[in-house]
Protein backbone atom coordinates (compact mmCIF):
# COMPACT_ATOMS: atom_id res chain seq x y z
CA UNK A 1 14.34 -10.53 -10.21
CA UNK A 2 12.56 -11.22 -13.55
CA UNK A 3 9.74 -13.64 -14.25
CA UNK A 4 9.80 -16.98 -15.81
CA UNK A 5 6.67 -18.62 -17.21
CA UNK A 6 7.20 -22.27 -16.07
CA UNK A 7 8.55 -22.11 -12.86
CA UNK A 8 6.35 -19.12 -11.24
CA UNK A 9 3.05 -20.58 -10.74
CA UNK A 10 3.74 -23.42 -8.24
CA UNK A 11 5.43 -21.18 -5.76
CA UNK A 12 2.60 -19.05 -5.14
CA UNK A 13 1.26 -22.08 -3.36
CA UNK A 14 3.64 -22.51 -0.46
CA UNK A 15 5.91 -19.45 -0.30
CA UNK A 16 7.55 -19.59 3.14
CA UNK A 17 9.57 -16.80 5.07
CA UNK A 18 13.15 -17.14 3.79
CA UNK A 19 15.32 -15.55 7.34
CA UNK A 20 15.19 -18.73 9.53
CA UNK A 21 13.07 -17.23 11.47
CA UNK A 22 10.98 -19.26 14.28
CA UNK A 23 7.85 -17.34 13.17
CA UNK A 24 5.20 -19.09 11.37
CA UNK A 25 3.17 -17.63 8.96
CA UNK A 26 -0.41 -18.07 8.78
CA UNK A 27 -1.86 -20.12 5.53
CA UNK A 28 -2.71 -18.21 2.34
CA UNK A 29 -3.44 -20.92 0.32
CA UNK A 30 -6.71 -19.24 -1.21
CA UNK A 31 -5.14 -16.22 -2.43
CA UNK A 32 -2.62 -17.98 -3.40
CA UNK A 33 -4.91 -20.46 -5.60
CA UNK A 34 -6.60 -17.19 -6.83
CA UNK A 35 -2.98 -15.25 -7.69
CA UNK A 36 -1.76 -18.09 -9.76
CA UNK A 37 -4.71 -18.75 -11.48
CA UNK A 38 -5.01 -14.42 -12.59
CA UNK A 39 -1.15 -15.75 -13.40
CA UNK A 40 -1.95 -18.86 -16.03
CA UNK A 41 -5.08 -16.18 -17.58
CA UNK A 42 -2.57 -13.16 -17.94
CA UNK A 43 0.27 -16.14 -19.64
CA UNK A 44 -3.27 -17.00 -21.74
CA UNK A 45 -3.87 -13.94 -22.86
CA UNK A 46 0.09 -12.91 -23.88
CA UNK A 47 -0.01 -15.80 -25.89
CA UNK A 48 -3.67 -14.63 -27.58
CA UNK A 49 -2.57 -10.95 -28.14
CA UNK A 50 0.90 -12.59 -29.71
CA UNK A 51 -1.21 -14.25 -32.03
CA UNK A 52 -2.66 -11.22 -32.85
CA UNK A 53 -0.20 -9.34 -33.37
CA UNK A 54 -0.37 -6.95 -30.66
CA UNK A 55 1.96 -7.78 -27.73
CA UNK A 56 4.05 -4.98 -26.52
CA UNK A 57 7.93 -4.88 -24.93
CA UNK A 58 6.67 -6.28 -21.73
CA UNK A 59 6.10 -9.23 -21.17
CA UNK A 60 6.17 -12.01 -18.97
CA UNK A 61 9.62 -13.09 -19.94
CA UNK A 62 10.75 -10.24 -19.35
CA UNK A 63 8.85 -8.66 -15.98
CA UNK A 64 9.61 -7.20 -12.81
CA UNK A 65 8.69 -8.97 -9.58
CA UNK A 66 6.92 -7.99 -6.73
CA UNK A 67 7.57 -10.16 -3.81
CA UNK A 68 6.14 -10.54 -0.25
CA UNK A 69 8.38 -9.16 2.91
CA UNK A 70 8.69 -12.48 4.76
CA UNK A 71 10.51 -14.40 1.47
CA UNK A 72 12.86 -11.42 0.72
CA UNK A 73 16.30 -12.19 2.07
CA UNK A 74 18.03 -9.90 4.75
CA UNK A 75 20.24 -8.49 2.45
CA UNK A 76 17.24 -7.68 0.30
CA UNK A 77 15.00 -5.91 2.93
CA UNK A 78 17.73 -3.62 4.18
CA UNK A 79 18.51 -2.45 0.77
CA UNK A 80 14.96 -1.45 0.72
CA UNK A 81 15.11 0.07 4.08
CA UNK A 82 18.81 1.20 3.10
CA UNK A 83 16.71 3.55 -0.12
CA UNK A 84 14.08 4.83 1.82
CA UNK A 85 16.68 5.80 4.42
CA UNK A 86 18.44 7.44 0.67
CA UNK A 87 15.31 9.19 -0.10
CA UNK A 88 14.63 10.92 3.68
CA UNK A 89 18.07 12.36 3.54
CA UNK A 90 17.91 14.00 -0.39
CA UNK A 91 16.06 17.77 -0.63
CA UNK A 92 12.59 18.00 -1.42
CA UNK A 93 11.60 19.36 -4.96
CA UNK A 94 8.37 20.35 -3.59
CA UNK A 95 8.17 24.72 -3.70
CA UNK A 96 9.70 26.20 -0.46
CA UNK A 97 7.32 28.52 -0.12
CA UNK A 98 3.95 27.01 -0.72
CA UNK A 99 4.74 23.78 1.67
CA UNK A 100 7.72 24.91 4.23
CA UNK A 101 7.32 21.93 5.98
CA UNK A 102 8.38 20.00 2.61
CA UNK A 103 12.18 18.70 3.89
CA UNK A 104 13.15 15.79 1.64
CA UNK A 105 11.96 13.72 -1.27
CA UNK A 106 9.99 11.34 1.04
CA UNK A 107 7.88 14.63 2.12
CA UNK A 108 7.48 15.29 -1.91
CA UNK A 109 5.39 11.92 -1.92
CA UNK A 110 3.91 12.38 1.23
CA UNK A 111 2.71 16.14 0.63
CA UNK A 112 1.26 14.67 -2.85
CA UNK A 113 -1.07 12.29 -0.85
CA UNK A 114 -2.06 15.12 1.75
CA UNK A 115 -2.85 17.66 -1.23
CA UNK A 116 -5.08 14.78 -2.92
CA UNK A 117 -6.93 12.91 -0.15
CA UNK A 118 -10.07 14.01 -0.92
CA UNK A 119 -10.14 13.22 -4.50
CA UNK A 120 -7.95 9.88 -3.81
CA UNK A 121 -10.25 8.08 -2.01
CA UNK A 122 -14.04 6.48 -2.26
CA UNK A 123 -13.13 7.53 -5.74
CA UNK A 124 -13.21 6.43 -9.43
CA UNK A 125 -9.66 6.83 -9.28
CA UNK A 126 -8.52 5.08 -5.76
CA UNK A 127 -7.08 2.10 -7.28
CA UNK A 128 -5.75 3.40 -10.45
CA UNK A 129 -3.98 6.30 -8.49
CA UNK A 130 -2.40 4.12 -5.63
CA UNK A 131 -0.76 2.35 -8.24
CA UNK A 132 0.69 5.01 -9.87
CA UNK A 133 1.81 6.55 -6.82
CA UNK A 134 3.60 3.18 -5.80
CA UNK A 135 5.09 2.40 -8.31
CA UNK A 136 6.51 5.76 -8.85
CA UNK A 137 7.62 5.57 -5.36
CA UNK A 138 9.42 2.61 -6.56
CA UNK A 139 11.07 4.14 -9.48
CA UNK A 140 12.53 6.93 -6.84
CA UNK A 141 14.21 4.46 -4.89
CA UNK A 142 15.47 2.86 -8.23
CA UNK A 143 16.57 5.88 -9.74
CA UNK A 144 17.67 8.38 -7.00
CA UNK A 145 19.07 5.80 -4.41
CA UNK A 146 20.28 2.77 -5.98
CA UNK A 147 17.69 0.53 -5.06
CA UNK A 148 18.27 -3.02 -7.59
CA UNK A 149 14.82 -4.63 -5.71
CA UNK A 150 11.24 -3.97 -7.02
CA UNK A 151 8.77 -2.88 -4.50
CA UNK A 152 7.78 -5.57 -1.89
CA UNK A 153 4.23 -5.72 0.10
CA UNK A 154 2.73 -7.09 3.03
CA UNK A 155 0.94 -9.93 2.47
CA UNK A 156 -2.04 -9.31 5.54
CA UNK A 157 -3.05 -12.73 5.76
CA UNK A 158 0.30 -14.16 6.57
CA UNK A 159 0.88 -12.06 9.57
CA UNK A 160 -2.71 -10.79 10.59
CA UNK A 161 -2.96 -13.12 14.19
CA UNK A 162 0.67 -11.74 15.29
CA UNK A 163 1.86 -8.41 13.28
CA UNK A 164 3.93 -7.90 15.92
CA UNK A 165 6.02 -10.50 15.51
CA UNK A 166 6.00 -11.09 11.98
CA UNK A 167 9.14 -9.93 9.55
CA UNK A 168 7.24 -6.59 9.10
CA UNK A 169 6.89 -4.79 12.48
CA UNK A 170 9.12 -6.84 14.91
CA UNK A 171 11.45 -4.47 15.38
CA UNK A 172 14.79 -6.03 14.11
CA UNK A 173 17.35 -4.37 11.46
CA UNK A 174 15.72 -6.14 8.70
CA UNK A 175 11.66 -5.22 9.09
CA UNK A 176 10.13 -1.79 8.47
CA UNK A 177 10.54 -1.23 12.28
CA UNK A 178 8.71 -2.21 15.37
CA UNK A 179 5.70 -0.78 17.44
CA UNK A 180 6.15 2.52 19.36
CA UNK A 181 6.74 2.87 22.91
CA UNK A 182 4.13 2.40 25.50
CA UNK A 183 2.29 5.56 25.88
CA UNK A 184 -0.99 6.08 27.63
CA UNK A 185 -3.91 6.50 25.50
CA UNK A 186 -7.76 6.15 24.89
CA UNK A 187 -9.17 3.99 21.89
CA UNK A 188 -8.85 5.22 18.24
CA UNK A 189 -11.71 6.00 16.46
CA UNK A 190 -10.20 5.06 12.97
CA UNK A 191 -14.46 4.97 11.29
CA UNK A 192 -15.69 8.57 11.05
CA UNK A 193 -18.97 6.54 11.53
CA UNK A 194 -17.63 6.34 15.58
CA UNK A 195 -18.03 2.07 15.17
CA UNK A 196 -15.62 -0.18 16.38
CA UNK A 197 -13.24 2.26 18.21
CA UNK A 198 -10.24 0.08 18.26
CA UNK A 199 -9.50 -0.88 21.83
CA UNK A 200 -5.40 1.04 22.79
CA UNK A 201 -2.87 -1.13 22.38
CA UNK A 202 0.95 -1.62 23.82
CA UNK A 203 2.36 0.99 21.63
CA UNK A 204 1.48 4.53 20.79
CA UNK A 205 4.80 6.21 21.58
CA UNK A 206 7.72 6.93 19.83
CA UNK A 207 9.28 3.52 17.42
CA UNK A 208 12.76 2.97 19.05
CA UNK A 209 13.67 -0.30 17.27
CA UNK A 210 14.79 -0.65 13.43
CA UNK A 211 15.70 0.87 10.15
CA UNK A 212 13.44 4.06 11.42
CA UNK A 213 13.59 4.32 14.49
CA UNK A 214 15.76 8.15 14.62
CA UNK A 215 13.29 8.87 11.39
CA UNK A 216 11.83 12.34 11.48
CA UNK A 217 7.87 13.07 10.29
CA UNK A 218 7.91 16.47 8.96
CA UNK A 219 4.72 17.16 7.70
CA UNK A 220 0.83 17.16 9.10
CA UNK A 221 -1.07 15.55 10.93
CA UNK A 222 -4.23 16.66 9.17
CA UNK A 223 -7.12 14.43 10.81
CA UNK A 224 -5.78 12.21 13.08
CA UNK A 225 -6.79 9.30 14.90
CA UNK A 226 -4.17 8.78 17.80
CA UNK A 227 -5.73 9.90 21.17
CA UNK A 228 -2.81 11.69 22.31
CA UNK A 229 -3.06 15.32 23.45
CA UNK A 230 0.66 16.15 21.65
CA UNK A 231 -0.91 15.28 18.18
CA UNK A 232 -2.53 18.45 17.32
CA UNK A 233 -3.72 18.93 13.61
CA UNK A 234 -2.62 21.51 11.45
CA UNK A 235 -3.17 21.68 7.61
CA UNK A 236 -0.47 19.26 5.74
CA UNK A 237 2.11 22.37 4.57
CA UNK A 238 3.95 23.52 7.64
CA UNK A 239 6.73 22.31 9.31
CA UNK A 240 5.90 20.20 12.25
CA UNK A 241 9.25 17.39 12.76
CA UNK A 242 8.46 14.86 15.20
CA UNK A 243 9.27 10.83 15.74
CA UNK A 244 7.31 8.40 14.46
CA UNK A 245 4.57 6.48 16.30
CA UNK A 246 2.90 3.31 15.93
CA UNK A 247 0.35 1.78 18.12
CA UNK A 248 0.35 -2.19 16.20
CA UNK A 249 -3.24 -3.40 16.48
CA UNK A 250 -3.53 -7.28 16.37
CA UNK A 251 -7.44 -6.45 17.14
CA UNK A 252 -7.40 -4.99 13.88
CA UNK A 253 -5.87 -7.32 11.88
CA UNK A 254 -7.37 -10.46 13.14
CA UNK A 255 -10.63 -8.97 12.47
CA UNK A 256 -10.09 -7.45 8.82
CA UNK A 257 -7.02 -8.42 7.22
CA UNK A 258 -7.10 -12.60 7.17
CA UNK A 259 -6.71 -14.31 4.13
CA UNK A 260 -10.61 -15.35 4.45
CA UNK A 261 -11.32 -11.61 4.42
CA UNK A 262 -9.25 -11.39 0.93
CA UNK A 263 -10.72 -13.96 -0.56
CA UNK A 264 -14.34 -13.13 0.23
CA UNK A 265 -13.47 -9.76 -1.28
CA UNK A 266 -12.01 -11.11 -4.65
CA UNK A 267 -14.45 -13.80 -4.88
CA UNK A 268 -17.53 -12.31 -3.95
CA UNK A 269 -17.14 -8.92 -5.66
CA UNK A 270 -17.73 -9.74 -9.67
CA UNK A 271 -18.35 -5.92 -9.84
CA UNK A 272 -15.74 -3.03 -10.13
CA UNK A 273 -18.01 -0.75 -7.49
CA UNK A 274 -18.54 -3.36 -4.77
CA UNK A 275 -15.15 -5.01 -5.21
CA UNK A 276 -13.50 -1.55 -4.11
CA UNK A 277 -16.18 -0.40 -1.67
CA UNK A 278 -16.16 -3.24 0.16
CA UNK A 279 -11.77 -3.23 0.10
CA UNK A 280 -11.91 0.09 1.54
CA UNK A 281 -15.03 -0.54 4.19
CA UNK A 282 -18.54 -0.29 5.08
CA UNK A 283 -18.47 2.62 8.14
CA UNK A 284 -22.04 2.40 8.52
CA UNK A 285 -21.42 -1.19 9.56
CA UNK A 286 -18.00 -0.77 11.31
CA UNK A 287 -16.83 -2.55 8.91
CA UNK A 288 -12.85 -1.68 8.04
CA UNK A 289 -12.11 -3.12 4.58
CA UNK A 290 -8.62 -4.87 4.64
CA UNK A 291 -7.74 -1.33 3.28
CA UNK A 292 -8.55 0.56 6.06
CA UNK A 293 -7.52 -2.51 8.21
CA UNK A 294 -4.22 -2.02 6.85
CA UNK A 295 -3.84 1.15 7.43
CA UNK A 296 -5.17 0.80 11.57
CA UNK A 297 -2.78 -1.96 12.02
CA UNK A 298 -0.58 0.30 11.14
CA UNK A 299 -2.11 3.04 13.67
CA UNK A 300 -0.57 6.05 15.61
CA UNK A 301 1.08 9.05 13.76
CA UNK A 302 1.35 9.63 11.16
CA UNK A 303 -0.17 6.08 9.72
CA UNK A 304 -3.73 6.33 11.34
CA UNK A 305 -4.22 9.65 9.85
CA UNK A 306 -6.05 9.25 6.14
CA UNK A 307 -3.97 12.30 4.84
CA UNK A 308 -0.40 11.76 5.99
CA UNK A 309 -0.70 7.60 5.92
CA UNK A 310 2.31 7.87 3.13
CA UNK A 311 4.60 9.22 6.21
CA UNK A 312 5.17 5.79 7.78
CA UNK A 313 7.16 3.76 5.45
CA UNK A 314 5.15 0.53 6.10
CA UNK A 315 2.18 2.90 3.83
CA UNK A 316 3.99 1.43 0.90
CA UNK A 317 4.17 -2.20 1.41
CA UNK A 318 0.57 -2.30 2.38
CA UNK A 319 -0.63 -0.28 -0.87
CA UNK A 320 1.33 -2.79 -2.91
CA UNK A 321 -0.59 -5.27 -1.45
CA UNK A 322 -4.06 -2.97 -2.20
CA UNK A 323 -2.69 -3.06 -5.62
CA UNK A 324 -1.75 -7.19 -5.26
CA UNK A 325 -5.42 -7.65 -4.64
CA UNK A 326 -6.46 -5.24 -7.66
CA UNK A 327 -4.32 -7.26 -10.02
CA UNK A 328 -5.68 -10.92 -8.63
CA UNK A 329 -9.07 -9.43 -9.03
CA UNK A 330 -8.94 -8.20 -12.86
CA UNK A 331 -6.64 -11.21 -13.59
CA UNK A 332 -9.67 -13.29 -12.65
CA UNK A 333 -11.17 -12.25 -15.78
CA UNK A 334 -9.16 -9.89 -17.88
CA UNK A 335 -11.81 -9.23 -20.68
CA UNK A 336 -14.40 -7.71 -18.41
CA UNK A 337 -12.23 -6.50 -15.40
CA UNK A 338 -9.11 -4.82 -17.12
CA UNK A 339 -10.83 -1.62 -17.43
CA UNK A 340 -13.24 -1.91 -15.41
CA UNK A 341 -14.16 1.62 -13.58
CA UNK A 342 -16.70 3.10 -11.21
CA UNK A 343 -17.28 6.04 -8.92
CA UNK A 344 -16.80 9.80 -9.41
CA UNK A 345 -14.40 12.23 -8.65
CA UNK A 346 -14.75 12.93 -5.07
CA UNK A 347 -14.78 11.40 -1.43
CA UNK A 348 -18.03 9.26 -1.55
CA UNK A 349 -18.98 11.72 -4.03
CA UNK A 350 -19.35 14.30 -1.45
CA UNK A 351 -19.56 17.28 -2.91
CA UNK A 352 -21.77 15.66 -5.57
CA UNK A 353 -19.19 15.34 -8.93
CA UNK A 354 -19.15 13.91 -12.39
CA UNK A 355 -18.32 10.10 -12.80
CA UNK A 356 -14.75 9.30 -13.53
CA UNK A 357 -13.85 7.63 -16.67
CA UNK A 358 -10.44 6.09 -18.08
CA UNK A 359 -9.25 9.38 -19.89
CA UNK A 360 -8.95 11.43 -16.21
CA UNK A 361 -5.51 12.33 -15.59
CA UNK A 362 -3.43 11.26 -12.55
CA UNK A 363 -0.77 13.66 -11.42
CA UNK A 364 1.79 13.33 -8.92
CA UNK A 365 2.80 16.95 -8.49
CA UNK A 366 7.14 17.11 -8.79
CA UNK A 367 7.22 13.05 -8.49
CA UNK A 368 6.31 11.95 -11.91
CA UNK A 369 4.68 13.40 -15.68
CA UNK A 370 0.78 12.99 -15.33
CA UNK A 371 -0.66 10.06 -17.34
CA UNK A 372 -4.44 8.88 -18.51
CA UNK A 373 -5.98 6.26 -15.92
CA UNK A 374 -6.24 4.00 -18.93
CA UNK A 375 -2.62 3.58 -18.93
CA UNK A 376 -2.30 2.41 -15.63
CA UNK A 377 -5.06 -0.32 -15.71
CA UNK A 378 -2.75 -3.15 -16.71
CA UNK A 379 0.58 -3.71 -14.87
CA UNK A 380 1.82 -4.95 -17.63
CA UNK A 381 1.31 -2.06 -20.29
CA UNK A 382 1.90 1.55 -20.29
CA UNK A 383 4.60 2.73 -18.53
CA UNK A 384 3.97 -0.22 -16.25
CA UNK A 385 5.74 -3.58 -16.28
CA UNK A 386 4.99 -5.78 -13.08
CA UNK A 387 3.39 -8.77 -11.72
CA UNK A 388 3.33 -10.13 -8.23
CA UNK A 389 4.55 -13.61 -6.72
């Protein structure tokens, strides 16, 4: 799907799920208001850098789409699910014999996230490296399995009073699969702060409905959150296949994934440090963050786990939408916000590091060439060429 200028603002206002289905969405109307207006600036400033003389190949005319889940078509979402499906079952390019637990191409990304966590996160580079990591997950499903769609993402708000039922997680042949089995367990404490332990909910077993339900997790956990005494940890590289499970947590998303929570934290957050602190939570508070909200709505293993998260294929849709709410913010006000960077180079700068800057380097190990932060910044330049509807 490409982009075109005059007819892409309105629908951002009332996009509706586009199966049939009996579910209905909850309102996103501020987001929504906030998208298309970061839309009309970015159209602003094409036309200002034309002027100048300085507009590059992409541009809106010519841009890739990111859509929402719930207004792909059937057809659409299992051709996703179809490629990710492509990528489990093609070897890993990963090296044998420093991760044996590296089967396939999916574990390539996955592995990637495990051997970066700590320099991934509460980081200069969070946002900037999610994207990258996306949307070169997105060119592997292009590329390697045939894939014609652009990445979709999980719009929270729309589905945060009822995940389970929404297009995402209810289980049929065209979501990213339903919860897991039943299975007996205490509360997850997803905060290393101990807050807010999120009360056990009707999953926690094995997924048995979907696209993956037969899907095999090869690698980790590392630091998991699932109370079960089966998930043991071990560190990221050995081979460990097992299902995967999902305990769905509507407490979790009611509380820290609405639309009001999105639009407090683009609205409220002028600044580059607290608009990503506060998206990825205050522990000390029990606060989640709708990032870490994501994730726990997610849950079980390997999703609630901050190192293996990448191993449930729903990981993907919900970093689009990090990266959605990253592009609404700077698209707010491009000037000041395009490049906007804080932080430094490790976890909550623990150990104590240097401040990040725009000329770090982002690899992805065997998944992609390593590029400056500075050329990720804009969706729209660099290697990138996406906006979101």
């Amino acid at each position: 799907m490409r982009f075109s200028v005059p007819v892409a603002v309105a629908p951002l206002v009332a996009l509706s799920a586009a199966t049939g289905t009996t579910y209905k969405p909850a309102a996103t109307v501020d987001t929504d208001i906030l998208a298309a207006k970061g839309l009309l600036n970015l159209a602003i400033s094409e036309v200002q850098q034309a002027f100048q003389g300085k507009q590059g190949s992409c541009t809106l005319g010519n841009v890739a789409v990111r859509r929402e889940w719930g207004t792909l078509s059937t057809t659409e979402r299992k051709s996703y699910t179809d490629a990710v499906l492509c990528l489990m079952s093609k070897p890993a390019k990963t090296d044998q014999t420093q991760v044996p637990g590296a089967k396939t191409r999916y574990d390539d990304f996955l592995f990637t996230h495990i051997n970066q966590t700590l320099t991934i996160h509460g980081t200069a580079n969070f946002l900037s490296w999610h994207r990258y990591f996306t949307w070169t997950y997105e060119q592997a499903l292009r590329n390697e399995c045939g894939y014609k769609g652009y990445q979709p993402y999980w719009n929270w708000g729309k589905w945060a009073n009822d995940p389970l039922n929404s297009p995402i997680f209810d289980g049929s042949d065209y979501s990213m699969s339903g919860n897991g089995a039943y299975e007996a367990h205490n509360c997850t404490n997803a905060l290393p702060t101990g807050l807010n332990c999120i009360p056990p909910g009707n999953g926690g077993g094995c997924i048995n409905s979907g696209p993956f339900k037969n899907m095999t997790v090869n690698l980790g956990p590392v630091s998991p959150t699932l109370a079960e005494p089966e998930v043991v940890a071990n560190n990221g590289t050995v081979y460990n296949p097992r299902c995967l499970k999902r305990d769905v947590s509507q407490w979790v998303s009611s509380r820290f994934t609405s639309d009001a929570n999105s639009t407090s934290l683009i609205s409220n957050n002028p600044d580059i440090y607290w608009f990503q602190t506060v998206m990825q939570g205050d522990f000390a508070s029990g606060e989640f963050g709708v990032h870490t909200g994501g994730h726990f709505t997610i849950g079980g293993d390997p999703g609630g786990d901050i190192f293996t998260s990448p191993g449930d294929p729903a990981f993907y849709l919900h970093h689009a939408q990090i990266d959605r709410t990253w592009w609404i913010w700077q698209n707010q006000d491009i000037k000041n916000r395009q490049n906007a960077i804080s932080g430094t180079i490790t976890l909550n700068n623990s150990p104590p590091s240097r401040n990040g800057t725009l000329s770090d380097t982002i690899s992805l190990g065997v998944n992609a060439d390593p590029i400056a932060i500075s050329q990720l910044m804009s969706t729209i330049d660099g290697p990138l060429c996406y906006i979101y509807i």
